[in-house]
C-alpha atoms as a PDB file:
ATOM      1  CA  UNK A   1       0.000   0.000   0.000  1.00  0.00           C
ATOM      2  CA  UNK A   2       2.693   2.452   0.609  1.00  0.00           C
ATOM      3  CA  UNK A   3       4.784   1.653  -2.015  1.00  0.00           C
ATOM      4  CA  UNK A   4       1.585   2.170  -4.089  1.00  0.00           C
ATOM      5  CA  UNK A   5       1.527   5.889  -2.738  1.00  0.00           C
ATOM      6  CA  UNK A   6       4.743   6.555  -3.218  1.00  0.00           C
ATOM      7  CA  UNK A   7       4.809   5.066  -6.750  1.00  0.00           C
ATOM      8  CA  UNK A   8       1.821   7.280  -7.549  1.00  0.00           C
ATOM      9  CA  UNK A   9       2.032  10.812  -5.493  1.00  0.00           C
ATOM     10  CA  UNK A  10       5.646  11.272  -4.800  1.00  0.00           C
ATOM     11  CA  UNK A  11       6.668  13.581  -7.034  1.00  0.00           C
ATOM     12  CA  UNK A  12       3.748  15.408  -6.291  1.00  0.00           C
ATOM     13  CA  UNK A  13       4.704  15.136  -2.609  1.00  0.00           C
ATOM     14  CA  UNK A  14       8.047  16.112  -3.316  1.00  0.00           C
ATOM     15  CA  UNK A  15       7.109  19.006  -5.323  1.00  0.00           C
ATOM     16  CA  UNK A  16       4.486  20.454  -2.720  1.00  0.00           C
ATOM     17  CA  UNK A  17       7.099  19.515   0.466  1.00  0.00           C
ATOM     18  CA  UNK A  18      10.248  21.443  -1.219  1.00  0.00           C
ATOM     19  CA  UNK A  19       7.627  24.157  -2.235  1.00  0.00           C
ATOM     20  CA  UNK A  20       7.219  24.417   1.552  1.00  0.00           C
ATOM     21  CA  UNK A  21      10.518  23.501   2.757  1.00  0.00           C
ATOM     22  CA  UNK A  22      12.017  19.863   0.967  1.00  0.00           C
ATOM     23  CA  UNK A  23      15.502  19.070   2.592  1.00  0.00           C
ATOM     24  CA  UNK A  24      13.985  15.807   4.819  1.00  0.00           C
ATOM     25  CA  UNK A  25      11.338  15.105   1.508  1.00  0.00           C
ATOM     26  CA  UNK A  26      14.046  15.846  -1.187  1.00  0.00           C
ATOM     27  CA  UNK A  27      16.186  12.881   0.631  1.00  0.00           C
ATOM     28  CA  UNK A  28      13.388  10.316   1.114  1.00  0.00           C
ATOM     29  CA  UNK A  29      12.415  11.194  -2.464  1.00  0.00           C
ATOM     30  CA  UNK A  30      16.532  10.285  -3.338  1.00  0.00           C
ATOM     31  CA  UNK A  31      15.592   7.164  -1.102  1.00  0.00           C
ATOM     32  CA  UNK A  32      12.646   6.000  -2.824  1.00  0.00           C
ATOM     33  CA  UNK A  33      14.561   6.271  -5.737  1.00  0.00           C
ATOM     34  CA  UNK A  34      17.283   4.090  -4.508  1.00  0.00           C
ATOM     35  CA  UNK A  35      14.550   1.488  -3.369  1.00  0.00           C
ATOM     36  CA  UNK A  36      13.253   1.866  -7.360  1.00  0.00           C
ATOM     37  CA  UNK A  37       9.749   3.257  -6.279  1.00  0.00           C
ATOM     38  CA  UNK A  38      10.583   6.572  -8.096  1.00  0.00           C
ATOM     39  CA  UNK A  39      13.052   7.607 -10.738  1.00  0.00           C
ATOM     40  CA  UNK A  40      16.139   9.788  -9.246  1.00  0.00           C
ATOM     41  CA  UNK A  41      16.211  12.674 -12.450  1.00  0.00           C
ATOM     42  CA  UNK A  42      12.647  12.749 -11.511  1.00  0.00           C
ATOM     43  CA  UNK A  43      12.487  13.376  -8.164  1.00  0.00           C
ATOM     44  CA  UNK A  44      15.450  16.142  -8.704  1.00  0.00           C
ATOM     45  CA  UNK A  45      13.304  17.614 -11.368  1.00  0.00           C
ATOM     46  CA  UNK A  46       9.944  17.502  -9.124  1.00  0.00           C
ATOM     47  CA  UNK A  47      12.443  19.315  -6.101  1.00  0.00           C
ATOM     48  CA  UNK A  48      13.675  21.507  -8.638  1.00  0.00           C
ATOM     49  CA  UNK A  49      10.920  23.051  -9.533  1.00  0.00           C
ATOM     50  CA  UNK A  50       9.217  22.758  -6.503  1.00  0.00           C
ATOM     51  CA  UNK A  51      12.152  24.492  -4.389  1.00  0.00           C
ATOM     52  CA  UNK A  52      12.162  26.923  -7.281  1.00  0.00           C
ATOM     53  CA  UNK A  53       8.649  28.012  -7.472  1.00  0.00           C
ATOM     54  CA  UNK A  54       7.933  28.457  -3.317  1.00  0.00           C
ATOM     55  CA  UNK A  55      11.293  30.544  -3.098  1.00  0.00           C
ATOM     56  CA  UNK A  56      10.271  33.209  -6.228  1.00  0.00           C
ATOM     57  CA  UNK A  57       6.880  33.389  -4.570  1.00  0.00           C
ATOM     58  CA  UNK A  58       7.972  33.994  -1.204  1.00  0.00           C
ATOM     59  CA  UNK A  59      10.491  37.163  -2.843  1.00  0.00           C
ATOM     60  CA  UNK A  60       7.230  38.247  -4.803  1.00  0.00           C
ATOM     61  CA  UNK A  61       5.646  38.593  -1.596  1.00  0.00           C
ATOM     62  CA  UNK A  62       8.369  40.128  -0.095  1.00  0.00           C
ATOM     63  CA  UNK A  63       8.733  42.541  -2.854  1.00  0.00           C
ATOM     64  CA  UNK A  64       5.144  43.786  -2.376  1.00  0.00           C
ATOM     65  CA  UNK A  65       3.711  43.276   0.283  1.00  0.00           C
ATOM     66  CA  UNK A  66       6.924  42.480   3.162  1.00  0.00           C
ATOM     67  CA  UNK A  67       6.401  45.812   5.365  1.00  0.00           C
ATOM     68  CA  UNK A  68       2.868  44.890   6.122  1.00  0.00           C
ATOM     69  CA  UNK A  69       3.810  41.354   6.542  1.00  0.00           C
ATOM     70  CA  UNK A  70       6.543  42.107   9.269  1.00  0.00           C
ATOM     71  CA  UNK A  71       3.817  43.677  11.252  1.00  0.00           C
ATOM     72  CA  UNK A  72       1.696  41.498  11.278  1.00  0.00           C
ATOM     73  CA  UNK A  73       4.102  38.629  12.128  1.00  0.00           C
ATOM     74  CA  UNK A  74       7.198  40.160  14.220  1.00  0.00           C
ATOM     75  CA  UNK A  75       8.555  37.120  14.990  1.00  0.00           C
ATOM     76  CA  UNK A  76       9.651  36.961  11.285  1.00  0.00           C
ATOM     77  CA  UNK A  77      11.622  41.014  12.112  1.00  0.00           C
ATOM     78  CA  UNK A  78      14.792  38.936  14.169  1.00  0.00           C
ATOM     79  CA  UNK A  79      14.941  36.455  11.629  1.00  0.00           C
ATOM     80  CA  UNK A  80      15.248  38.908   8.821  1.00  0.00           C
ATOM     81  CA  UNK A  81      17.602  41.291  10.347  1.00  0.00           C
ATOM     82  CA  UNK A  82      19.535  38.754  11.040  1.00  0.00           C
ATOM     83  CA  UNK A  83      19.533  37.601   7.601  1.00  0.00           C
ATOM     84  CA  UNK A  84      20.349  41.352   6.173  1.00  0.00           C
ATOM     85  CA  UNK A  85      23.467  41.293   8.018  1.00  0.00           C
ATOM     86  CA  UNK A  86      24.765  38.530   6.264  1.00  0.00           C
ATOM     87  CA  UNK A  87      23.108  39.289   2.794  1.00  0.00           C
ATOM     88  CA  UNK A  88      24.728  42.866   3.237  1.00  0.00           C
ATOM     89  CA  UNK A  89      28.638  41.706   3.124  1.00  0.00           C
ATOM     90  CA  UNK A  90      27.724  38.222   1.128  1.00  0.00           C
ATOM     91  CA  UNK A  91      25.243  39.216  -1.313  1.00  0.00           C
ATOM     92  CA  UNK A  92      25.537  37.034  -4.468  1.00  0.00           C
ATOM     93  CA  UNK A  93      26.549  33.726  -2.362  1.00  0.00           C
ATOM     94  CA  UNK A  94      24.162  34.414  -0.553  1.00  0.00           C
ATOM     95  CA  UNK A  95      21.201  34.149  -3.121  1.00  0.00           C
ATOM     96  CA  UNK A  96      22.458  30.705  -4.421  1.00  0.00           C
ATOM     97  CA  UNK A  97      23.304  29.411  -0.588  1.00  0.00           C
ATOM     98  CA  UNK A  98      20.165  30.548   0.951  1.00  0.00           C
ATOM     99  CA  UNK A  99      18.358  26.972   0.688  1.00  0.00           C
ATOM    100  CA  UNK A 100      21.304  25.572   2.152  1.00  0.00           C
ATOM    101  CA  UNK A 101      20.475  27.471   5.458  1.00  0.00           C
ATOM    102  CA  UNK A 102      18.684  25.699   8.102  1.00  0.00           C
ATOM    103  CA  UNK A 103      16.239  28.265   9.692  1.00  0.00           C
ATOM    104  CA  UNK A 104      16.684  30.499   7.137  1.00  0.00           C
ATOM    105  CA  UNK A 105      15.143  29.125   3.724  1.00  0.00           C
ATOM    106  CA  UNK A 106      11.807  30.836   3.746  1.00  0.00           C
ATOM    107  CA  UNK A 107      12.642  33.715   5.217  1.00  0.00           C
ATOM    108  CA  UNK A 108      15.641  34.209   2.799  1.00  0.00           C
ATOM    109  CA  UNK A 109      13.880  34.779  -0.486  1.00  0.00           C
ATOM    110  CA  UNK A 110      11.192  37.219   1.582  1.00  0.00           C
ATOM    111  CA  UNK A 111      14.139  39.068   2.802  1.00  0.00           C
ATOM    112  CA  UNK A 112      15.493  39.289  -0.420  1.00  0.00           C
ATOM    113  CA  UNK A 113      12.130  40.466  -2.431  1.00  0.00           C
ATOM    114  CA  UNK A 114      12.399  43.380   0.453  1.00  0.00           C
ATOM    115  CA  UNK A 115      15.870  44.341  -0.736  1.00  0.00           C
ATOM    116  CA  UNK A 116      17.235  46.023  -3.285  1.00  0.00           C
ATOM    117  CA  UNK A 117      18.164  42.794  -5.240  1.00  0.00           C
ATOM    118  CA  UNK A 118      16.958  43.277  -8.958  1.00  0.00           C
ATOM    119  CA  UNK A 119      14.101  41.046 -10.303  1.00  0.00           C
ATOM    120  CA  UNK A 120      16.342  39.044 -12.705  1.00  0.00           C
ATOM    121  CA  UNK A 121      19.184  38.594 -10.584  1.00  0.00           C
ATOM    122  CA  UNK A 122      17.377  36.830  -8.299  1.00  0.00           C
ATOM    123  CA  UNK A 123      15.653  34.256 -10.786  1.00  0.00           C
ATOM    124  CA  UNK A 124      19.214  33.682 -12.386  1.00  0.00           C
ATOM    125  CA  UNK A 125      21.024  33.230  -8.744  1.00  0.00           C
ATOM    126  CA  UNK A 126      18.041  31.213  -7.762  1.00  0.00           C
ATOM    127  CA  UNK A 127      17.794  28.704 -10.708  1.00  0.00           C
ATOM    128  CA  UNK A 128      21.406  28.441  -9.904  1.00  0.00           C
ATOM    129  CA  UNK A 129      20.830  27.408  -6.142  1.00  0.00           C
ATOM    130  CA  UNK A 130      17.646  25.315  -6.704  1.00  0.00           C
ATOM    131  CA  UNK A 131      19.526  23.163  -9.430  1.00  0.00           C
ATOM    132  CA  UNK A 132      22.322  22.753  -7.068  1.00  0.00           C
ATOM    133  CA  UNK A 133      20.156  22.147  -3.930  1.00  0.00           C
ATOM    134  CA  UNK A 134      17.822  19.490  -6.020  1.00  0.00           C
ATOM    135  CA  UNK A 135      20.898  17.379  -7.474  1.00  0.00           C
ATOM    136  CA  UNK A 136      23.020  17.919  -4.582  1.00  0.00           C
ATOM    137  CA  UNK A 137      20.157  16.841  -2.114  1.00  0.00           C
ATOM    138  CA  UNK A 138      18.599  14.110  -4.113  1.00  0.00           C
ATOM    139  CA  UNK A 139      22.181  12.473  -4.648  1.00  0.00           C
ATOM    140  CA  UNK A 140      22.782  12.115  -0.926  1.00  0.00           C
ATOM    141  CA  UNK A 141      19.274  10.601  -0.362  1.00  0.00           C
ATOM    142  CA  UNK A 142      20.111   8.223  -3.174  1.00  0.00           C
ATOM    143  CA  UNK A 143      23.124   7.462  -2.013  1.00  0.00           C
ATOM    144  CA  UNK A 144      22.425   7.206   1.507  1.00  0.00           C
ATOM    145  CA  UNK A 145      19.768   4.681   0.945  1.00  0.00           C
ATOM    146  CA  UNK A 146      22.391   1.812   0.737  1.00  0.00           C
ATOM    147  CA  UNK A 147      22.738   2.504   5.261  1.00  0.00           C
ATOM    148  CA  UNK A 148      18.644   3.090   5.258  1.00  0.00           C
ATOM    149  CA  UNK A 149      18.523   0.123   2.650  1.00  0.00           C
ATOM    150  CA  UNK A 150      20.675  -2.239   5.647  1.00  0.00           C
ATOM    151  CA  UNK A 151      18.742  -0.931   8.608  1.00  0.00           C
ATOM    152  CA  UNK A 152      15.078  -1.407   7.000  1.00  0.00           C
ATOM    153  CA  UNK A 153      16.254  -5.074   6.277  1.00  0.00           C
ATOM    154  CA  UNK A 154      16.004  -5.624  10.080  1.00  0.00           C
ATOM    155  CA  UNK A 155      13.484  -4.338  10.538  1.00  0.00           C
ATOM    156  CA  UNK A 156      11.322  -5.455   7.575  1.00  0.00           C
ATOM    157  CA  UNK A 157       8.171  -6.648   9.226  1.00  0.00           C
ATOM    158  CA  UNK A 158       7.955  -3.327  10.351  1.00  0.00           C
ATOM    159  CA  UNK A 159       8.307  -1.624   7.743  1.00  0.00           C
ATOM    160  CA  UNK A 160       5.046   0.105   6.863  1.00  0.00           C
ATOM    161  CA  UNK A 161       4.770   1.013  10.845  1.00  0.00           C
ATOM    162  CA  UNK A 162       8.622   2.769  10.306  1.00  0.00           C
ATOM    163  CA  UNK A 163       7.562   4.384   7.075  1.00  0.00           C
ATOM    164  CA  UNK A 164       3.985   5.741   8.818  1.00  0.00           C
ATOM    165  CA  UNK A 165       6.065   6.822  11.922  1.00  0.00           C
ATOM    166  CA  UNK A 166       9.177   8.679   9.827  1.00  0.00           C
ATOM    167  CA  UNK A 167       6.116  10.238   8.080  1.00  0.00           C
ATOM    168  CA  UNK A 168       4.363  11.573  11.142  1.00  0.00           C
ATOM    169  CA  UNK A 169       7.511  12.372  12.992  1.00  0.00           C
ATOM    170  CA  UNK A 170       8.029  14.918  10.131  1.00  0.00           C
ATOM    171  CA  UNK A 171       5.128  16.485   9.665  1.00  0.00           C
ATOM    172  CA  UNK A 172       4.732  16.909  12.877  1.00  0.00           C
ATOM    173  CA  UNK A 173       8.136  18.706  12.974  1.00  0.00           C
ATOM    174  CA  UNK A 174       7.695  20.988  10.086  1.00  0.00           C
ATOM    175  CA  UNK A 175       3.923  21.766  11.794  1.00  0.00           C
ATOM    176  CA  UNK A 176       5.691  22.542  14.834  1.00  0.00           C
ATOM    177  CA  UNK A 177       8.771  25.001  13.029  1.00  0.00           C
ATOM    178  CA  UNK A 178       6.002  26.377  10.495  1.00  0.00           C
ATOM    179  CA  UNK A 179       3.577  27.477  14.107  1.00  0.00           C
ATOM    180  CA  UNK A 180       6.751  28.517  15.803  1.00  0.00           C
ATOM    181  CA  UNK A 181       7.401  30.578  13.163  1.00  0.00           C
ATOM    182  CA  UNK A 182       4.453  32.614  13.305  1.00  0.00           C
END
């Protein structure tokens, strides 16, 4: 039944979860691929574009409407000064690194958007980053599944409970850092 699901919606799952946040669903998308339930260039291509879309919306909104968001939600003002610093000295690396930033990787592109960062620069820089996230990513879940791949044969019996728990474990997570956030 699972493998079923994954066979069918994971790309779609991979595209909506890197559209949201995607490292932990980019590398059990490289691991289904090592397990053969998805294709690897797929699952890059569905984090790809997934990754790419969520981060050009979230500078769109930060482009027009990130003053009135900030006041709304101040928790977001620490994490974007905090950001500015950074983007001030490193600005380039900093667009195509941003996703590589734990805390930071939806907050980045809104903090960008408010800059002074041209349109086009960004979309170039962030192609850049999303293509090198997406392989980068997706490789190390692929390649990583040979360890998962020796642990799940242990505990095989259990293996839809494992998949079901790794499943609600991180949702519950990115619930509880997408709440915290706000």
């Amino acid at each position: 039944m699972l493998r079923e699901l994954v066979y069918h919606y994971g790309y779609l799952a991979i595209f909506i979860g890197t559209f949201l946040e995607g490292e932990t669903i980019l590398a059990l998308g490289g691991f289904a691929a090592h397990q053969g339930l998805l294709q690897l260039h797929l699952v890059m291509l569905s984090a790809f574009c997934g990754s790419l879309l969520g981060d050009q919306l979230f500078f769109f909104i930060g482009r027009i409407y990130g003053n009135r968001i900030l006041k709304k939600w101040p928790s977001w003002v620490a994490k974007k000064n905090r950001f500015d610093r950074f983007f001030k000295k490193y600005e380039t690396p900093s667009i195509l690194i941003f996703r590589f930033l734990y805390g930071l990787r939806n907050i980045a592109p809104f903090a960008i958007g408010m800059s002074s960062v041209s349109t086009p620069k960004f979309v170039l820089l962030n192609v850049m980053g999303a293509f090198i996230w997406a392989i980068g990513l997706g490789y190390l879940g692929y390649v990583f599944g040979d360890g998962i791949e020796l642990f799940m044969d242990t505990v095989k019996h259990f293996q839809l409970f494992v998949f079901i728990g790794i499943a609600l474990l991180l949702l519950a997570y990115s619930l509880w850092r997408t709440f915290r956030n706000r």
